[in-house]
Protein backbone atom coordinates (compact mmCIF):
# COMPACT_ATOMS: atom_id res chain seq x y z
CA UNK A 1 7.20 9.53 4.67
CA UNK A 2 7.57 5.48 5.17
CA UNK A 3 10.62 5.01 7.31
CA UNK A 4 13.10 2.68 8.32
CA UNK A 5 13.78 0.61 10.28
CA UNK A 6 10.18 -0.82 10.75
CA UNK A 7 8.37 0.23 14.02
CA UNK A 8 5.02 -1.05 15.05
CA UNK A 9 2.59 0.41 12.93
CA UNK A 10 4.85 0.72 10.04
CA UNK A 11 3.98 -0.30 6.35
CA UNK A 12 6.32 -3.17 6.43
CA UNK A 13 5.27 -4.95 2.91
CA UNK A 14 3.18 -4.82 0.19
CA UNK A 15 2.19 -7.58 -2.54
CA UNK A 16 0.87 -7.82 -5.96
CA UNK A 17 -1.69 -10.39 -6.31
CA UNK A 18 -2.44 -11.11 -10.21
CA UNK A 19 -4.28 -13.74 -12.87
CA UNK A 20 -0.74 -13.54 -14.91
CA UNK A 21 2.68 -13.00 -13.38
CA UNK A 22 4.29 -13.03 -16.36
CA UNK A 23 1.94 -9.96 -17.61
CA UNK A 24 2.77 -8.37 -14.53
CA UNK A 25 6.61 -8.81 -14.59
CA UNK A 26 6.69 -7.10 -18.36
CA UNK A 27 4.61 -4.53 -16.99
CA UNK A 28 6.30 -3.29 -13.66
CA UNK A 29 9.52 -3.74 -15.18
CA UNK A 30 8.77 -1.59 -18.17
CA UNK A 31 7.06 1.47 -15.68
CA UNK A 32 9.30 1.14 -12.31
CA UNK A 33 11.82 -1.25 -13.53
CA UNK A 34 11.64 -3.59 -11.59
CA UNK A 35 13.10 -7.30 -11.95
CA UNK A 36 11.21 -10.55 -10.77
CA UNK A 37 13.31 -12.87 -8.58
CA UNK A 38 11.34 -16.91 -7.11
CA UNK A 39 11.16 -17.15 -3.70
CA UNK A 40 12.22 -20.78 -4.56
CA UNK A 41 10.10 -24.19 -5.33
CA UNK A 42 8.17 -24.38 -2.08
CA UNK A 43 6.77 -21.13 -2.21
CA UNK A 44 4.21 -21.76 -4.64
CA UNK A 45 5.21 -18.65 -7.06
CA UNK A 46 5.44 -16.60 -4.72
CA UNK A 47 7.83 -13.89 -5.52
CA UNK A 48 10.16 -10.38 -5.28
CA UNK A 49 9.89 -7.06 -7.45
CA UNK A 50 13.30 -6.02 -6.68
CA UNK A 51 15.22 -2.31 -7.81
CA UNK A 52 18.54 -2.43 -8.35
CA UNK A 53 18.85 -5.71 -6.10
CA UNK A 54 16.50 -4.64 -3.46
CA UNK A 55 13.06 -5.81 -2.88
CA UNK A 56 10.43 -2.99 -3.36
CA UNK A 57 7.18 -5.37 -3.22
CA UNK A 58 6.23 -9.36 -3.61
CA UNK A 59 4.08 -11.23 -5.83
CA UNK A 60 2.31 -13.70 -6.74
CA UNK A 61 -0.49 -15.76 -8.92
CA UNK A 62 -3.69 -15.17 -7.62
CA UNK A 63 -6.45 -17.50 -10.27
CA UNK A 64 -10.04 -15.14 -10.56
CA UNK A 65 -11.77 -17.28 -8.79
CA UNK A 66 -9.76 -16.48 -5.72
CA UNK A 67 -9.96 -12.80 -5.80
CA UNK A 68 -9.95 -9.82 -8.07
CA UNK A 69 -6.48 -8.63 -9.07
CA UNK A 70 -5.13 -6.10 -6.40
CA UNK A 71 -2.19 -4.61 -4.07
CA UNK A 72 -2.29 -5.46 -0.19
CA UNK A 73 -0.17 -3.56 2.37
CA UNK A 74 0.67 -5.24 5.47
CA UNK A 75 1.38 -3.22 8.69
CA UNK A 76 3.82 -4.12 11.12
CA UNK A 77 3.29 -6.25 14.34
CA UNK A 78 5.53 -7.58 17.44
CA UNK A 79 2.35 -10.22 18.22
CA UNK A 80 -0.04 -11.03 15.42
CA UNK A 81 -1.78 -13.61 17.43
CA UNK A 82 -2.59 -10.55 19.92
CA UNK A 83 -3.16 -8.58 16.89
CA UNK A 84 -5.83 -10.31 14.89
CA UNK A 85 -7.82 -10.59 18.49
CA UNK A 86 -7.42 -6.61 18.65
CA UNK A 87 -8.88 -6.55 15.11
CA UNK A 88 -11.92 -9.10 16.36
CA UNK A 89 -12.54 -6.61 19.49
CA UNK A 90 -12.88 -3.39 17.25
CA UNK A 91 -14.98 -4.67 14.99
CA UNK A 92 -12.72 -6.25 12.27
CA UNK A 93 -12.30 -10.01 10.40
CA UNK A 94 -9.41 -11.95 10.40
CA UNK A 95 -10.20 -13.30 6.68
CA UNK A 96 -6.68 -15.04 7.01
CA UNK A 97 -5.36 -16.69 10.25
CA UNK A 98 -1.84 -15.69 11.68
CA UNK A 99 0.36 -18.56 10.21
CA UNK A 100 4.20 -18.92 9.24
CA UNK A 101 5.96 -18.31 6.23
CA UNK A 102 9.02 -20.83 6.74
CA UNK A 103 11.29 -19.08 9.07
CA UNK A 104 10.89 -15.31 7.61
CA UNK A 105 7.97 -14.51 9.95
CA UNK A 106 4.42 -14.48 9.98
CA UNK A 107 1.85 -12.63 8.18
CA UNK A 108 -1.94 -12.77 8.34
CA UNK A 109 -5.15 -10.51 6.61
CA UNK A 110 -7.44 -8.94 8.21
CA UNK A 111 -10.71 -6.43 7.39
CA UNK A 112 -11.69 -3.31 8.90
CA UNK A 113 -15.04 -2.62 9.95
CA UNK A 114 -16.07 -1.11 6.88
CA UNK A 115 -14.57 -4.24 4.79
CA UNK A 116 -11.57 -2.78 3.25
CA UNK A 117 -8.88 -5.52 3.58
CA UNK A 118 -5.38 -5.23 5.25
CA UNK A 119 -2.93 -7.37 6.42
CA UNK A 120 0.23 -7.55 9.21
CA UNK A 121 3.75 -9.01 9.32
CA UNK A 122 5.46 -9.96 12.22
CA UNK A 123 9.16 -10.25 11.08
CA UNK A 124 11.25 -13.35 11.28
CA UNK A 125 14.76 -13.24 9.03
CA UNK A 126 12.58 -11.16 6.90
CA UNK A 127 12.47 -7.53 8.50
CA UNK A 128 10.32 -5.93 5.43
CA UNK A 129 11.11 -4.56 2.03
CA UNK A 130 14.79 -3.55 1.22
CA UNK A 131 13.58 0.03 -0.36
CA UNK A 132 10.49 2.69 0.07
CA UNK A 133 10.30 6.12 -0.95
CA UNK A 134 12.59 5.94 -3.50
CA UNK A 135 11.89 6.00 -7.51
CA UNK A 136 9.95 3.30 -8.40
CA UNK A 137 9.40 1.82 -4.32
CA UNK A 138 6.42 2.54 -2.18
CA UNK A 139 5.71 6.00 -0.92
CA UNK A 140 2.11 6.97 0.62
CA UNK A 141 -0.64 4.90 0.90
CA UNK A 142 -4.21 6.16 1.28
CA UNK A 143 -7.21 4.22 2.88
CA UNK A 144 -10.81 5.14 0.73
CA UNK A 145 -13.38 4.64 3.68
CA UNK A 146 -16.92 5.41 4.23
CA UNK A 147 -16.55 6.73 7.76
CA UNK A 148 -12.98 8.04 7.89
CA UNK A 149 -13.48 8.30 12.23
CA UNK A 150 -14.54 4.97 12.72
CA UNK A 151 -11.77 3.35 10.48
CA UNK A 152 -9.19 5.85 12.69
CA UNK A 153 -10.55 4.36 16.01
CA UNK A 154 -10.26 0.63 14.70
CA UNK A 155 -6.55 0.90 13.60
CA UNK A 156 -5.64 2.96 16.31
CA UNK A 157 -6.29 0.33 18.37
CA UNK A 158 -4.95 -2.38 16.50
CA UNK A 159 -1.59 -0.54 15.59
CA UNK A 160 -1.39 2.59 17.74
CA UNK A 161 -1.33 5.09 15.43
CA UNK A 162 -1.19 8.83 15.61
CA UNK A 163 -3.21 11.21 13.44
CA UNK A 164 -2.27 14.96 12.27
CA UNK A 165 -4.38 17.13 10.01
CA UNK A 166 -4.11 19.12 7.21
CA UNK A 167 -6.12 21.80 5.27
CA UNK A 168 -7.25 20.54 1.69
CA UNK A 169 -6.04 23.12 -0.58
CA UNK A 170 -9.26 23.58 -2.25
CA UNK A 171 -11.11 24.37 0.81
CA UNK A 172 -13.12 21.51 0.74
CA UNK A 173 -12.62 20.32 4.10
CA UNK A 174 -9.41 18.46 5.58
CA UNK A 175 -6.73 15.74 5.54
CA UNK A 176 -6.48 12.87 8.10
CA UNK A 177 -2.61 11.49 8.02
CA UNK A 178 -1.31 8.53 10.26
CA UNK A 179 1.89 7.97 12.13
CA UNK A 180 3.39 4.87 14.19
CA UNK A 181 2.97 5.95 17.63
CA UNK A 182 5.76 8.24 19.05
CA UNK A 183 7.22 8.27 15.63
CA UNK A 184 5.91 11.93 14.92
CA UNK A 185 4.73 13.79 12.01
CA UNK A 186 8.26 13.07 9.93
CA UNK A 187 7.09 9.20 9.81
CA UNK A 188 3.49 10.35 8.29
CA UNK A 189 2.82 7.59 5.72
CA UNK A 190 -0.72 7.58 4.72
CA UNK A 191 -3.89 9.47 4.55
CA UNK A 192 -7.59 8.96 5.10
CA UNK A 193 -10.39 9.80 2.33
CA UNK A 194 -14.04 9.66 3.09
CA UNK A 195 -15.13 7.67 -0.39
CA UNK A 196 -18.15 10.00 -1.01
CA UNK A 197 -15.76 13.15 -1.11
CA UNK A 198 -13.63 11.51 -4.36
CA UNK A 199 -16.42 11.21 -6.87
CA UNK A 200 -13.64 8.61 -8.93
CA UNK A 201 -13.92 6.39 -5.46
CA UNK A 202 -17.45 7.10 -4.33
CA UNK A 203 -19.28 4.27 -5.76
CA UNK A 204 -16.21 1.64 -5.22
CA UNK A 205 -15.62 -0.33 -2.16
CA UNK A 206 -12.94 0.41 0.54
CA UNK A 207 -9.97 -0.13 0.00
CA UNK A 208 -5.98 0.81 0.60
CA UNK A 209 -4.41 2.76 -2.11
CA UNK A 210 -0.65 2.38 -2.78
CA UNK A 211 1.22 5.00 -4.00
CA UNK A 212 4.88 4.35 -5.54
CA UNK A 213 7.50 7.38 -6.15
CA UNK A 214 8.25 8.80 -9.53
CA UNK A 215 10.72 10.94 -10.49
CA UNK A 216 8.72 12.12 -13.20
CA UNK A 217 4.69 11.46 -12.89
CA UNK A 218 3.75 12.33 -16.66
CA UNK A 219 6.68 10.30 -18.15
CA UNK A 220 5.49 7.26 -15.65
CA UNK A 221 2.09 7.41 -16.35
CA UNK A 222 2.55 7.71 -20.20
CA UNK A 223 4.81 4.80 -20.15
CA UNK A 224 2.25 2.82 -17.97
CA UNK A 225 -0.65 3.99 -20.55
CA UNK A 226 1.72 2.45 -23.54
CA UNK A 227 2.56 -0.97 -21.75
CA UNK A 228 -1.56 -1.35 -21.77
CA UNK A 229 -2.58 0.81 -17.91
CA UNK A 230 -5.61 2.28 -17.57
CA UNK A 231 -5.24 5.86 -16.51
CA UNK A 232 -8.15 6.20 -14.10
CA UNK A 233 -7.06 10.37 -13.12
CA UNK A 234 -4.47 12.04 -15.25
CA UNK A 235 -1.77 13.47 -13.13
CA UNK A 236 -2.96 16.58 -11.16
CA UNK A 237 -0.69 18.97 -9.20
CA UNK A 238 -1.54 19.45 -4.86
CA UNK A 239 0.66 22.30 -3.84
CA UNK A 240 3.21 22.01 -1.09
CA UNK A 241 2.81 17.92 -2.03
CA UNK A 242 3.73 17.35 -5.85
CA UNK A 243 1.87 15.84 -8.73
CA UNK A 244 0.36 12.19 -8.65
CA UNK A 245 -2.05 10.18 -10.60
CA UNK A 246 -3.97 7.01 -10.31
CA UNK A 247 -3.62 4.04 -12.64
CA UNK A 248 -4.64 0.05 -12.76
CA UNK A 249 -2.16 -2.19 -14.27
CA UNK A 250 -2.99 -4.46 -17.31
CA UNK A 251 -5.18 -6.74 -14.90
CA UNK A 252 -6.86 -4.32 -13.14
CA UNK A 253 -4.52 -3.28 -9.98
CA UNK A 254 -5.12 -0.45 -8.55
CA UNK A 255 -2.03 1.90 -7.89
CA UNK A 256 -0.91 5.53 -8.09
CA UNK A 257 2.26 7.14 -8.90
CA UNK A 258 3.61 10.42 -7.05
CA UNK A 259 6.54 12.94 -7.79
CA UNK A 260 7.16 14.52 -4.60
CA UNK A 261 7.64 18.49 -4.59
CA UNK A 262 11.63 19.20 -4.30
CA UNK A 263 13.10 21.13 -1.41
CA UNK A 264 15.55 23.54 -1.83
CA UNK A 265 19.06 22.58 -0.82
C-alpha cells in the first residue's frame, strides 16, 4: 500500500500527459470524479486532478508529436542531481535533466535499462499528492519488463528498494513486490511482471502501470466504457487481492482500476 508521508523510494506523483485536456477533464471527472484546478499562467497548462479538494494526480497538454498519450509516476528523491547519475551508472537515460519547477521542487525523467520511462521528485513546498489509496486516487503500480531481475537491480540502486515475493495463485510462477527501504512489507506499492508472461502486454513496450482504487471495479469500468474507454481486460477476481481491470482513456492512456478485498472488522 502507497504511504504517507513520502520516504525515499516512495511514489510521490503521477501525471497525465494528453493531446486534449479538456477530453481528459470530462473523462476523469465522470469515472473518479475528479475536478481540474490551473497551476496558474506560467505553468504552461499544467495542472491538478483534485478529489474532494485534494490533489490525486497532475496534468497536462502533451501535442502527438511530443509523445504518445500516457501516465508517468515519479519516485521520490532527497538528491536528484545524485540520482539521475545513479540512473547513468546502472544502465539508465536521463531523457529529462533535473531542473526546477518554481519553488515546489524539482522533478526530472529518466529510463530504465530496458526503456520503460520513469521519473523522480525531489520536494520543495510541494511534498507530493494530497491523497493515494483512496477511491478514485492512486493505489498499486506495476512495472511490465522484459527481464524483471535486471530492472530490480537498476532501481534498487537508484531508490533502495526492498523486494518480497508472492505465489501467483494460478501456479504459474511468482510475484516480485517493492518497498522503500526499511519501510517493510506494509509500504508494498508495486509489482514486477515479466511482459512475455501477460500475453495482453507481451508484444508492447515497457512500461509503468498505474492502478487507481475503486470502490466498485465493474461499476468503474462500465462507466469508463460509456464516457468512450477502451476496456483492454474485463475485471477479473485474484484472491486474497480483489478484482481489477485494465482500461485506456479516450486518448489512449493506459490505466487500471482495483477494488481491494475487505477485511473483516
Amino acid at each position: 500500500m502507497l504511504t504517507t508521508p513520502y520516504v525515499t523510494g516512495t511514489p510521490n506523483w503521477i501525471d497525465l500527459g494528453t493531446p486534449d485536456m479538456d477530453a481528459a477533464e470530462t473523462f476523469y471527472r465522470g469515472v473518479f470524479g475528479w475536478s481540474f484546478r490551473s497551476a496558474g499562467p506560467d505553468a504552461g497548462g499544467y495542472g491538478m486532478f483534485q478529489l474532494e479538494g485534494r490533489t490525486a494526480a497532475g496534468a497536462m497538454t502533451v501535442p502527438p508529436e511530443q509523445g504518445p498519450p500516457a501516465w508517468s509516476v515519479y519516485f521520490q528523491s532527497p538528491d536528484l542531481d545524485a540520482t539521475a547519475k545513479t540512473v547513468m551508472d546502472n544502465g539508465g537515460g536521463v531523457a529529462l535533466e533535473p531542473m526546477d519547477v518554481f519553488d515546489l521542487g524539482r522533478m526530472a525523467i529518466f529510463t530504465d535499462p530496458a526503456g520503460a520511462r520513469y521519473a523522480a521528485w525531489q520536494p520543495g513546498k510541494n511534498k507530493g499528492l494530497d491523497v493515494v489509496n483512496d477511491p478514485g486516487a492512486v493505489v498499486w503500480l506495476e512495472l511490465y519488463t522484459p527481464e524483471p531481475d535486471a530492472a530490480l537491480n537498476h532501481y534498487a540502486a537508484v531508490f533502495g528498494w526492498e523486494t518480497s515475493t508472492m505465489p501467483l495463485p494460478d501456479g504459474s510462477g511468482t510475484y516480485t513486490m517493492v518497498n522503500p527501504a526499511g519501510a517493510g512489507a506494509d509500504a508494498m506499492f508495486g509489482g514486477f511482471v515479466p511482459l512475455a508472461s501477460d500475453p495482453l502486454e507481451a508484444q508492447g513496450d515497457p512500461y509503468w502501470l498505474p492502478y487507481f482504487a475503486a470502490a466498485n471495479c465493474d461499476a468503474t469500468v462500465a462507466i469508463a466504457q460509456q464516457l468512450g474507454a477502451t476496456v483492454r481486460m474485463a475485471p477479473v477476481e485474484m484472491e486474497g487481492v480483489g478484482r481489477f481491470a485494465k482500461l485506456a482513456d479516450t486518448a489512449g492512456a493506459k490505466f487500471a482500476v482495483m477494488q481491494g478485498v475487505e477485511t473483516p472488522a
